[in-house]
PDB file of N, CA and C in Angstrom:
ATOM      1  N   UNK A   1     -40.662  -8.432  39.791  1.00  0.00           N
ATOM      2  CA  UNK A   1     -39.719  -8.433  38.698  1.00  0.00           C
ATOM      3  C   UNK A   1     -38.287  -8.603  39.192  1.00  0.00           C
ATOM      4  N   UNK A   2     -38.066  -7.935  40.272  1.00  0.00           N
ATOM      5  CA  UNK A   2     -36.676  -8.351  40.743  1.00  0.00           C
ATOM      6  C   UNK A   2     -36.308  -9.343  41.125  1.00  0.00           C
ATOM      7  N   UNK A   3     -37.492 -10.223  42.126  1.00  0.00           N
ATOM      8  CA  UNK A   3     -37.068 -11.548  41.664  1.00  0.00           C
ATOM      9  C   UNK A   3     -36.942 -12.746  41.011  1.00  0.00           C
ATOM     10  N   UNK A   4     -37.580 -12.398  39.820  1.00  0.00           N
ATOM     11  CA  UNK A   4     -37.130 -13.087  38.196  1.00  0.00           C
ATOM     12  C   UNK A   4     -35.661 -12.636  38.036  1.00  0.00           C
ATOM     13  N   UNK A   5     -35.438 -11.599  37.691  1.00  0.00           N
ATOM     14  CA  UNK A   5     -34.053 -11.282  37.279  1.00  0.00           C
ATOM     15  C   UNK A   5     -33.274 -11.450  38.158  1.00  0.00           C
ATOM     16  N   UNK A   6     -33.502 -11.955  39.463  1.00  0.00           N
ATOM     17  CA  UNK A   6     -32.266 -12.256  40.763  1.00  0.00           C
ATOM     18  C   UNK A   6     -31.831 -13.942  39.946  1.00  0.00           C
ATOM     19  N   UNK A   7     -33.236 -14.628  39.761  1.00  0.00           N
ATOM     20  CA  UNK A   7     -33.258 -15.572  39.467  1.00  0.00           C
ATOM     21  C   UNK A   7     -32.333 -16.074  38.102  1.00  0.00           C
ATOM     22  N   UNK A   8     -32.915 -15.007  36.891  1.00  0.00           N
ATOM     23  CA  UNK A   8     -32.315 -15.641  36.027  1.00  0.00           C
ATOM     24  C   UNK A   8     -30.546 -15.057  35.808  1.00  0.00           C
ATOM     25  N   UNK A   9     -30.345 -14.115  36.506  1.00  0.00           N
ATOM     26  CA  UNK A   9     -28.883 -13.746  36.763  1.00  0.00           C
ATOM     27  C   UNK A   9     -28.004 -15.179  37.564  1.00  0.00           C
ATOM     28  N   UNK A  10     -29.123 -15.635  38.574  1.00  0.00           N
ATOM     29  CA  UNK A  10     -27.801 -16.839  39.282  1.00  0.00           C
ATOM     30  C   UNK A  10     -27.761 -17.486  38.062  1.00  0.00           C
ATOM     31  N   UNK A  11     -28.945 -17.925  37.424  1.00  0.00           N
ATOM     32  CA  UNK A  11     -28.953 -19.108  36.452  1.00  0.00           C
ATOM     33  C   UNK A  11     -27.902 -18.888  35.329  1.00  0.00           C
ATOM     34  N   UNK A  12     -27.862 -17.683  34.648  1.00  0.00           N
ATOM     35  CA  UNK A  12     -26.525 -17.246  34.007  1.00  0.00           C
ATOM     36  C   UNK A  12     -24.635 -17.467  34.330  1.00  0.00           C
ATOM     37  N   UNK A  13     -24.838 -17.077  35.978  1.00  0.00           N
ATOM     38  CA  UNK A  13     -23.189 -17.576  36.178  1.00  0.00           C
ATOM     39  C   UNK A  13     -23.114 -18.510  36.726  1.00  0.00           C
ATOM     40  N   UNK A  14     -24.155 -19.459  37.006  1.00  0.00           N
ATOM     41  CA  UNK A  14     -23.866 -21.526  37.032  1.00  0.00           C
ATOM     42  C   UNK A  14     -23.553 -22.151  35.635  1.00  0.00           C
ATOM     43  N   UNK A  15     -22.851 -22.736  35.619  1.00  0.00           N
ATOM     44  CA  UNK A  15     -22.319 -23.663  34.753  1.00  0.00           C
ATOM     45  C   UNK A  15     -23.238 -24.422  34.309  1.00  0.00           C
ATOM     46  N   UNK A  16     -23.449 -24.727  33.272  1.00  0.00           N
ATOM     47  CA  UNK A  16     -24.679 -25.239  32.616  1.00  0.00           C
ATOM     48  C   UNK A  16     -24.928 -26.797  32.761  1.00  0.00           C
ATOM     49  N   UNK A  17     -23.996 -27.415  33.281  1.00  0.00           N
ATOM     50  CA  UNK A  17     -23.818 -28.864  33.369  1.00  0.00           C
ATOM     51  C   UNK A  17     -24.361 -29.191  34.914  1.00  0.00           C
ATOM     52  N   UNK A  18     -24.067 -28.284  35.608  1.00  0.00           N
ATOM     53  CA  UNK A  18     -23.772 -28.990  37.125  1.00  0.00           C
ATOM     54  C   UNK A  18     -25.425 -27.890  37.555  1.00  0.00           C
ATOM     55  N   UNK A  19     -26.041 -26.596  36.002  1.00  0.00           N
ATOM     56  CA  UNK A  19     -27.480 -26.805  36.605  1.00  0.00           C
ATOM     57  C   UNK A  19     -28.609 -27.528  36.684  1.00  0.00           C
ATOM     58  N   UNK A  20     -28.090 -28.467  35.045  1.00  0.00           N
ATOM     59  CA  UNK A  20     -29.264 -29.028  34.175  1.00  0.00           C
ATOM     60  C   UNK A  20     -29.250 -30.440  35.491  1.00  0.00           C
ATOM     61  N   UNK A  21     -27.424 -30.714  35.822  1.00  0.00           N
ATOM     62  CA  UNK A  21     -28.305 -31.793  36.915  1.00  0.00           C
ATOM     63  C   UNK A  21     -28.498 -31.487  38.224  1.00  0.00           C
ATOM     64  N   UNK A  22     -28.366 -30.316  38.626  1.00  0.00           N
ATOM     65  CA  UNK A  22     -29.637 -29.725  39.806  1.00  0.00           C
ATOM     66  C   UNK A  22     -30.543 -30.011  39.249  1.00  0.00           C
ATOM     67  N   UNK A  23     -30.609 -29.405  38.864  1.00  0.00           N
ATOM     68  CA  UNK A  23     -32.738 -29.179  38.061  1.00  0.00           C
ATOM     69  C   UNK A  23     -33.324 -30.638  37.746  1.00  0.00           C
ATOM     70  N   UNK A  24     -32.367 -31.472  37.349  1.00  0.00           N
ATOM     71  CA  UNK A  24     -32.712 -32.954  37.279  1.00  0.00           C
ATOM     72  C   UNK A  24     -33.199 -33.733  38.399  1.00  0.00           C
ATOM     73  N   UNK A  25     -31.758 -33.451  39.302  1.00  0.00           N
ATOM     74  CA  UNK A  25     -31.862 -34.221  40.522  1.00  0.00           C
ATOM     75  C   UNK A  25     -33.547 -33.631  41.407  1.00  0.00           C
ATOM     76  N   UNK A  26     -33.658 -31.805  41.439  1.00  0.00           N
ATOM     77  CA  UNK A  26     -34.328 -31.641  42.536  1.00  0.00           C
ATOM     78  C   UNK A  26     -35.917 -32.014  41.245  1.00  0.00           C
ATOM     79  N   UNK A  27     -36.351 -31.868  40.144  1.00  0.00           N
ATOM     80  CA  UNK A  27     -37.142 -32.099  39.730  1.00  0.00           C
ATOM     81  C   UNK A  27     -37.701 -34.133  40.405  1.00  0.00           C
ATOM     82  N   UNK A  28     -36.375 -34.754  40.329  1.00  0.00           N
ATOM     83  CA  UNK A  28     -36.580 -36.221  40.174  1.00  0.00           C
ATOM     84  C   UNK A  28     -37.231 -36.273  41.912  1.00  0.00           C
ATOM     85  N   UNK A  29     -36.547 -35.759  42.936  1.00  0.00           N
ATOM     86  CA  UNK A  29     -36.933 -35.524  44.248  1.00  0.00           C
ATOM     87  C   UNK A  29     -38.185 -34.995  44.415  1.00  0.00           C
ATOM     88  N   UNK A  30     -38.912 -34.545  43.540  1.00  0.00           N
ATOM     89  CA  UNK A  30     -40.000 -33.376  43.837  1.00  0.00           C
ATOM     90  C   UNK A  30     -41.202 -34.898  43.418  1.00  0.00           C
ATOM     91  N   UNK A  31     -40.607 -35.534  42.341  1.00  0.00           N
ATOM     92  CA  UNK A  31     -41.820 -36.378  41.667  1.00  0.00           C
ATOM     93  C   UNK A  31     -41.708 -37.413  42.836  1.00  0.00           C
ATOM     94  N   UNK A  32     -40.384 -37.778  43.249  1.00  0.00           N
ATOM     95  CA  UNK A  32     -40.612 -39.062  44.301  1.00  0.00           C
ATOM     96  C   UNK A  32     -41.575 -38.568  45.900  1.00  0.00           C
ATOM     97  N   UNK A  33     -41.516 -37.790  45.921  1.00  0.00           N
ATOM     98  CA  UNK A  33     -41.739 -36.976  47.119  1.00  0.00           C
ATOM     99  C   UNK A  33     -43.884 -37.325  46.897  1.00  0.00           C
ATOM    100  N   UNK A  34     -44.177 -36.664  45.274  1.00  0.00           N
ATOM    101  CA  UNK A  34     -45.682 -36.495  44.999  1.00  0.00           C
ATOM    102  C   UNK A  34     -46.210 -37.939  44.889  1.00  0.00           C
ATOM    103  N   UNK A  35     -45.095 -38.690  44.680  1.00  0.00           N
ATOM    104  CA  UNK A  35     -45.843 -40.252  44.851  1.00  0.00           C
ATOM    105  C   UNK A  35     -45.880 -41.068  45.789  1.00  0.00           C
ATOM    106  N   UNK A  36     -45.219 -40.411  46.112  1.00  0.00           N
ATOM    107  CA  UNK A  36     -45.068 -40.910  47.882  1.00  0.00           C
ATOM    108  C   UNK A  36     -46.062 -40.852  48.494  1.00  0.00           C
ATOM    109  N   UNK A  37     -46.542 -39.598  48.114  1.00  0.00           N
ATOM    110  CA  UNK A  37     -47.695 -38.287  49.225  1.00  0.00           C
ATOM    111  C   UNK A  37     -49.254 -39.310  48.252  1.00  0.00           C
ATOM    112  N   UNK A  38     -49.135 -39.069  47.013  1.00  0.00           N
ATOM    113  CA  UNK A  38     -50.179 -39.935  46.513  1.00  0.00           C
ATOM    114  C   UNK A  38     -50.656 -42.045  46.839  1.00  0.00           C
ATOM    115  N   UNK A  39     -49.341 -42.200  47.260  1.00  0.00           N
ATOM    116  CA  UNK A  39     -49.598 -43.640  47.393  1.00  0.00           C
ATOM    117  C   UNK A  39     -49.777 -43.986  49.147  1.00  0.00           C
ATOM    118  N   UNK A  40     -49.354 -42.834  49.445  1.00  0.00           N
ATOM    119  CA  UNK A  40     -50.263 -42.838  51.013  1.00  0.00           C
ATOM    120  C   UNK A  40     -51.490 -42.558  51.586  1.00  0.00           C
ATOM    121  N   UNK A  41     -51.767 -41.836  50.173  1.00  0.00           N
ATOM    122  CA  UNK A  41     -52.923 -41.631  50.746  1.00  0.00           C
ATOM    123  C   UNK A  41     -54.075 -42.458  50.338  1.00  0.00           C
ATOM    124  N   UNK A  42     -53.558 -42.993  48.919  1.00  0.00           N
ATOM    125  CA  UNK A  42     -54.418 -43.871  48.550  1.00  0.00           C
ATOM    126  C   UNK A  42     -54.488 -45.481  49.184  1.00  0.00           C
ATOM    127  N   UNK A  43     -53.856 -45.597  50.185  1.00  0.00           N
ATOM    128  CA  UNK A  43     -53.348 -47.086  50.769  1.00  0.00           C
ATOM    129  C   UNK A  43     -54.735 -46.642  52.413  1.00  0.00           C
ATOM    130  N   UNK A  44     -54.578 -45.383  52.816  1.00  0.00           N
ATOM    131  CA  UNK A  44     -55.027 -44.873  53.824  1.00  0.00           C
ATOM    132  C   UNK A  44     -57.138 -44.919  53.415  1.00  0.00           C
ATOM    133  N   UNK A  45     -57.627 -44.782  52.203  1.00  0.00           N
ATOM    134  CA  UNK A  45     -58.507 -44.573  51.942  1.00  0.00           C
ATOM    135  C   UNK A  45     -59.328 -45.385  51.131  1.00  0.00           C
ATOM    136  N   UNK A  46     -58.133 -46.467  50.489  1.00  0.00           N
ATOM    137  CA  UNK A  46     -59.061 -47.446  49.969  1.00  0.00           C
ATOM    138  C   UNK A  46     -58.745 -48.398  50.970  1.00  0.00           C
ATOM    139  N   UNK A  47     -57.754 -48.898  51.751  1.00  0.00           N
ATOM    140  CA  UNK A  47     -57.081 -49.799  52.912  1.00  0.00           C
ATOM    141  C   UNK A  47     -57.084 -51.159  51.810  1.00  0.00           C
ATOM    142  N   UNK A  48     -56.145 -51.097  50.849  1.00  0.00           N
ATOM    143  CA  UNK A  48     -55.839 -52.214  49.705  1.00  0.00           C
ATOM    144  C   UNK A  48     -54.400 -51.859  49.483  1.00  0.00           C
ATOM    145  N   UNK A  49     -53.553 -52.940  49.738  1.00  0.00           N
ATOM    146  CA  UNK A  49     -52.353 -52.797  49.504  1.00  0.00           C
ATOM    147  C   UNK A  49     -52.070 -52.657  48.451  1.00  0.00           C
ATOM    148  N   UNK A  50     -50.976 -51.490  48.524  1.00  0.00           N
ATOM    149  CA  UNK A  50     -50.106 -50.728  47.412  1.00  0.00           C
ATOM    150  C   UNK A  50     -49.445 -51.959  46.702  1.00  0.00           C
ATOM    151  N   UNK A  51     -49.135 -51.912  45.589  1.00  0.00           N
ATOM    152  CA  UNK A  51     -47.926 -52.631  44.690  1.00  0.00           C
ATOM    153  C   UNK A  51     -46.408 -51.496  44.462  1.00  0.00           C
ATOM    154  N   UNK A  52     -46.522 -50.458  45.129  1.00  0.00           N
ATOM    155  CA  UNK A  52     -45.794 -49.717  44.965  1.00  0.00           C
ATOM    156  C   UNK A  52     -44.954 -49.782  46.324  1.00  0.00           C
ATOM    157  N   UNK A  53     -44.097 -49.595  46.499  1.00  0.00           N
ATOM    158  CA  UNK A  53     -43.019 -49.611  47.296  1.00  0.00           C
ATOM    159  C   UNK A  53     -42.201 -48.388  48.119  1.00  0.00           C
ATOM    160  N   UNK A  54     -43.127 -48.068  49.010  1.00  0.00           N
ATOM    161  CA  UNK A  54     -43.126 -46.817  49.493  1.00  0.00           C
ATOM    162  C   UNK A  54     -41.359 -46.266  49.924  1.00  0.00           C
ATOM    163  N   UNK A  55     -40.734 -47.873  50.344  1.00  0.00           N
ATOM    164  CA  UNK A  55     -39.423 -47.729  51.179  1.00  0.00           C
ATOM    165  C   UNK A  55     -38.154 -47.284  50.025  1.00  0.00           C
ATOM    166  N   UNK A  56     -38.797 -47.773  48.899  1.00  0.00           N
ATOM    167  CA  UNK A  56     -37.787 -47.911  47.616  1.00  0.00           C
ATOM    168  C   UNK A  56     -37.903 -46.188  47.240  1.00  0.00           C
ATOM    169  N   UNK A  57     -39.389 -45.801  47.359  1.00  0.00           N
ATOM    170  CA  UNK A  57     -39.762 -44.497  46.550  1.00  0.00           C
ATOM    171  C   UNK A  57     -38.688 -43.431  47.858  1.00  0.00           C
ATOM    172  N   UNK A  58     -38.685 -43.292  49.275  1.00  0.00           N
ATOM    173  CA  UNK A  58     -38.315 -42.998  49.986  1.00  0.00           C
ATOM    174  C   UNK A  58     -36.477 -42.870  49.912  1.00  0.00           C
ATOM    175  N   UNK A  59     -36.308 -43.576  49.506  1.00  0.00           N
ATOM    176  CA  UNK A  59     -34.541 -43.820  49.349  1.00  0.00           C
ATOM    177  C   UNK A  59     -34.114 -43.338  47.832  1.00  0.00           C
ATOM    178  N   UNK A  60     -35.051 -42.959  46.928  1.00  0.00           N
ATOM    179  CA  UNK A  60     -34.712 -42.437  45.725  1.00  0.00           C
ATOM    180  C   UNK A  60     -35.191 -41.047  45.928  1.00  0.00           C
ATOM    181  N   UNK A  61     -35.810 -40.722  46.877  1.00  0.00           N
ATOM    182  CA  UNK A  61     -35.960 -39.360  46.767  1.00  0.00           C
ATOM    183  C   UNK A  61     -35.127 -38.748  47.760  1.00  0.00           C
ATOM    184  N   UNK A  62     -34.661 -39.362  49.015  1.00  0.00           N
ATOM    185  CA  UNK A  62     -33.159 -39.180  49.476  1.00  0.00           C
ATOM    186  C   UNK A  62     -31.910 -39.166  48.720  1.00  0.00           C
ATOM    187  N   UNK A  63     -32.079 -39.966  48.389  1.00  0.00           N
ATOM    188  CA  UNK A  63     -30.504 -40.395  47.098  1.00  0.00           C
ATOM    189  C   UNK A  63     -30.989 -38.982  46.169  1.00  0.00           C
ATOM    190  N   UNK A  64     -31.976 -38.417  45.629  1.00  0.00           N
ATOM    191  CA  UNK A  64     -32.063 -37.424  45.005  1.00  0.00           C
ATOM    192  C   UNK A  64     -31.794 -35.930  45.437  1.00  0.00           C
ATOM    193  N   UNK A  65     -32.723 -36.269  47.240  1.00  0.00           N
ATOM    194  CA  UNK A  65     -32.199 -34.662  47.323  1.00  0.00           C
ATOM    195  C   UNK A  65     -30.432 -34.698  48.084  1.00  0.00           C
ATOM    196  N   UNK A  66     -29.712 -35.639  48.008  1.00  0.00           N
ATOM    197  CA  UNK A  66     -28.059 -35.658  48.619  1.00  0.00           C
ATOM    198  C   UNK A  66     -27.673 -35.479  47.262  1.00  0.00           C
ATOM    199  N   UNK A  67     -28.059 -36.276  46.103  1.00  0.00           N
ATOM    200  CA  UNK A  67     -27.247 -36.004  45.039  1.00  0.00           C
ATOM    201  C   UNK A  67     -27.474 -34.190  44.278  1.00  0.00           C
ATOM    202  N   UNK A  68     -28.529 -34.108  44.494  1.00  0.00           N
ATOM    203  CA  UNK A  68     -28.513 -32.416  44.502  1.00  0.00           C
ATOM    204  C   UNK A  68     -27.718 -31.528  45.372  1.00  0.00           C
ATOM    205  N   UNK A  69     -27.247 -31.767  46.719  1.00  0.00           N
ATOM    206  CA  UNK A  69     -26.516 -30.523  47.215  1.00  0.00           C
ATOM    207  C   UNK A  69     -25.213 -31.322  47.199  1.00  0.00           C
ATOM    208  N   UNK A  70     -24.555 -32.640  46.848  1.00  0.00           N
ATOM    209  CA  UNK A  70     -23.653 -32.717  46.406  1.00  0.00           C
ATOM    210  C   UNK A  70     -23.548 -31.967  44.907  1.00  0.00           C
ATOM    211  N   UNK A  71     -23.896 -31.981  44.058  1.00  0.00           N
ATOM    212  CA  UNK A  71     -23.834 -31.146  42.949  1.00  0.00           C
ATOM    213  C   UNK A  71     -23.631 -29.677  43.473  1.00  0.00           C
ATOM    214  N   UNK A  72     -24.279 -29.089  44.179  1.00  0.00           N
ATOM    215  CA  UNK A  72     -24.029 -27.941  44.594  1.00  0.00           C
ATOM    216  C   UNK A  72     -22.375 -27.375  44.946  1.00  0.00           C
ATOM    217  N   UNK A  73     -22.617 -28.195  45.904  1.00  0.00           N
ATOM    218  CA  UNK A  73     -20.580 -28.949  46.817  1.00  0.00           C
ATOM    219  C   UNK A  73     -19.657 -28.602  45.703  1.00  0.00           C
ATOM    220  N   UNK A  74     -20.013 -29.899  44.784  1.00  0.00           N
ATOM    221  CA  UNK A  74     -18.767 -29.617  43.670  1.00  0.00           C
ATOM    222  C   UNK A  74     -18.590 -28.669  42.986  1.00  0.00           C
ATOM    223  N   UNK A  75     -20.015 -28.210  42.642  1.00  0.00           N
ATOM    224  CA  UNK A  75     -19.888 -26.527  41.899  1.00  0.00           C
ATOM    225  C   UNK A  75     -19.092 -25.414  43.228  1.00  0.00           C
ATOM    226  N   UNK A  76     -19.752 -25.536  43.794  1.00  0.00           N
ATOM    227  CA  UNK A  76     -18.821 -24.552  44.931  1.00  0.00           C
ATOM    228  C   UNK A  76     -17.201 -24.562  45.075  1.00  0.00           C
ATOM    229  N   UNK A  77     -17.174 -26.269  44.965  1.00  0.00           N
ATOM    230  CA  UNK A  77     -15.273 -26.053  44.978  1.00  0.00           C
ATOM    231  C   UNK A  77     -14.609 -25.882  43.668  1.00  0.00           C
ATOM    232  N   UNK A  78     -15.223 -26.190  42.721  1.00  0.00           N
ATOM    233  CA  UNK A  78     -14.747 -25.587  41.389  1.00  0.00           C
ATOM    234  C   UNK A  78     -14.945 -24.100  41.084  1.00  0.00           C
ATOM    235  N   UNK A  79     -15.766 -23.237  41.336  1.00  0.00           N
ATOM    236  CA  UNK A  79     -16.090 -21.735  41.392  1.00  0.00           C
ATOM    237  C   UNK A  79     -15.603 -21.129  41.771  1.00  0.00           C
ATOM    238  N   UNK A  80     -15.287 -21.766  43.112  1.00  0.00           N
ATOM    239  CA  UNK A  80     -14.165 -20.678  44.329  1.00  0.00           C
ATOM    240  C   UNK A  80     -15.213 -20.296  45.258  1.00  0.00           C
ATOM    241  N   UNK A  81     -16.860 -20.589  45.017  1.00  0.00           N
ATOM    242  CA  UNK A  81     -17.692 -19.755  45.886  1.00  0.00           C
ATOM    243  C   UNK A  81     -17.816 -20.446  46.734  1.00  0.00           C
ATOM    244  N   UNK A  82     -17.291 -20.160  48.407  1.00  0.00           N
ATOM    245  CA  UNK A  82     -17.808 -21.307  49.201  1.00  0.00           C
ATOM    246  C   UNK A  82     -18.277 -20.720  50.738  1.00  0.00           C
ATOM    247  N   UNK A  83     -18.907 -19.639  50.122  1.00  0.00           N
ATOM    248  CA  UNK A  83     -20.205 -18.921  51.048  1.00  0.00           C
ATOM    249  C   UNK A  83     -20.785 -19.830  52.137  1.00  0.00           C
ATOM    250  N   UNK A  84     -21.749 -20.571  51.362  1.00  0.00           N
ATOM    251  CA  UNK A  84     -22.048 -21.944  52.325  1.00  0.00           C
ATOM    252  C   UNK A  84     -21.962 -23.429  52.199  1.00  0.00           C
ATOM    253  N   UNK A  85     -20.742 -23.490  51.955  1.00  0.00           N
ATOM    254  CA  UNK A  85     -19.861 -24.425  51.658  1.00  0.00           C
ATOM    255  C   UNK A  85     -20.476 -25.694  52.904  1.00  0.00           C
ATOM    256  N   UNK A  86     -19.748 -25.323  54.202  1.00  0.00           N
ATOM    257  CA  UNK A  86     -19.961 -26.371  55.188  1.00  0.00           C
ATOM    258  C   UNK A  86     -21.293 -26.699  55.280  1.00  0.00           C
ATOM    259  N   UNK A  87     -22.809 -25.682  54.890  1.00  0.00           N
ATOM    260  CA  UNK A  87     -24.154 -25.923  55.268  1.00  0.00           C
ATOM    261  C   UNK A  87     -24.450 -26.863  53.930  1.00  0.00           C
ATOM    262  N   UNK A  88     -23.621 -26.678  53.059  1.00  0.00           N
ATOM    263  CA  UNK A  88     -24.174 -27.332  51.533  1.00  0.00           C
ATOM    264  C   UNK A  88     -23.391 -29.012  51.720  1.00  0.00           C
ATOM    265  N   UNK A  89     -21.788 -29.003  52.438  1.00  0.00           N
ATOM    266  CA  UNK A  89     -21.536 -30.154  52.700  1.00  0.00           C
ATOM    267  C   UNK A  89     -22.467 -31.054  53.502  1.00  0.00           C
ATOM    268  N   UNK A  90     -22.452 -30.398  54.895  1.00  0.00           N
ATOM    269  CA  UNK A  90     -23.610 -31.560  55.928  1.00  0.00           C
ATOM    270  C   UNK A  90     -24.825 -31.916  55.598  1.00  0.00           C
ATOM    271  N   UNK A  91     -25.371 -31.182  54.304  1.00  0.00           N
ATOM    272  CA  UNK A  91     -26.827 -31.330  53.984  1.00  0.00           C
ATOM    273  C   UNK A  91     -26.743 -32.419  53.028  1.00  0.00           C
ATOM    274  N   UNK A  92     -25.550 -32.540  52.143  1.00  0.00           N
ATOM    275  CA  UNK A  92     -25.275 -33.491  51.730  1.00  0.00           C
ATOM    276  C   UNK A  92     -24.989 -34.824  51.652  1.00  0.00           C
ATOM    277  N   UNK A  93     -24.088 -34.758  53.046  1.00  0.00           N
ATOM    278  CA  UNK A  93     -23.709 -35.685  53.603  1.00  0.00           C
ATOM    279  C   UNK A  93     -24.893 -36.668  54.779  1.00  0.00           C
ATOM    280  N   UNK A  94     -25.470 -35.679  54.711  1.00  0.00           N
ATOM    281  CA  UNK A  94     -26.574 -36.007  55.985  1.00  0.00           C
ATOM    282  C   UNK A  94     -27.275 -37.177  56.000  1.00  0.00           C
ATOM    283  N   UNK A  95     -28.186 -37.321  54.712  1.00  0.00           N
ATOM    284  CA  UNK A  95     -28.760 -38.540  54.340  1.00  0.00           C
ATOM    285  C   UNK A  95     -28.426 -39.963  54.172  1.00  0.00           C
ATOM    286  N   UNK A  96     -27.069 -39.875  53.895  1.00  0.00           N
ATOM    287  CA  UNK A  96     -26.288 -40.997  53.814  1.00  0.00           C
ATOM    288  C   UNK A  96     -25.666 -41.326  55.421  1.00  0.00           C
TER     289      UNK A  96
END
């Protein structure tokens, strides 16, 4: 129970804009990530080339998880909270 309510307490003092597109971005990262994992394996087991585009799916789920801890970044310098400011910048910056 405490950590539901740890949970829904952060979710309360984030700004509702910069969570809905966390939750966007890391949801959109999570699906590129499961099709990824699904179209490898199915390329591995039937050995019939994909029509799907593994390199494209790969760079949108990068571009997804940078555009998530950039979102983070900007919430941090607008808040004032910048706890882990530099670990939330390089993680950001990293992919690119």
């Amino acid at each position: 129970m405490k950590l539901i309510d740890k949970t829904l307490e952060r979710c309360r003092e984030r700004i509702k804009l910069f969570l809905a597109l966390d939750i966007l971005f890391t949801l959109s990262a999570i699906y590129f990530s499961i099709r990824i994992l699904f179209i490898s394996t199915d390329v591995l087991v039937n050995e019939k080339y994909s029509t799907d585009f593994p390199n494209v799916l790969m760079l949108a789920m990068t571009f997804s998880l940078g555009m998530t801890y950039a979102i983070r970044v900007v919430e941090m310098l607008i808040t004032g909270k910048i706890k882990y400011f530099l670990l939330y910048l390089f993680t950001a910056l990293y992919p690119y």
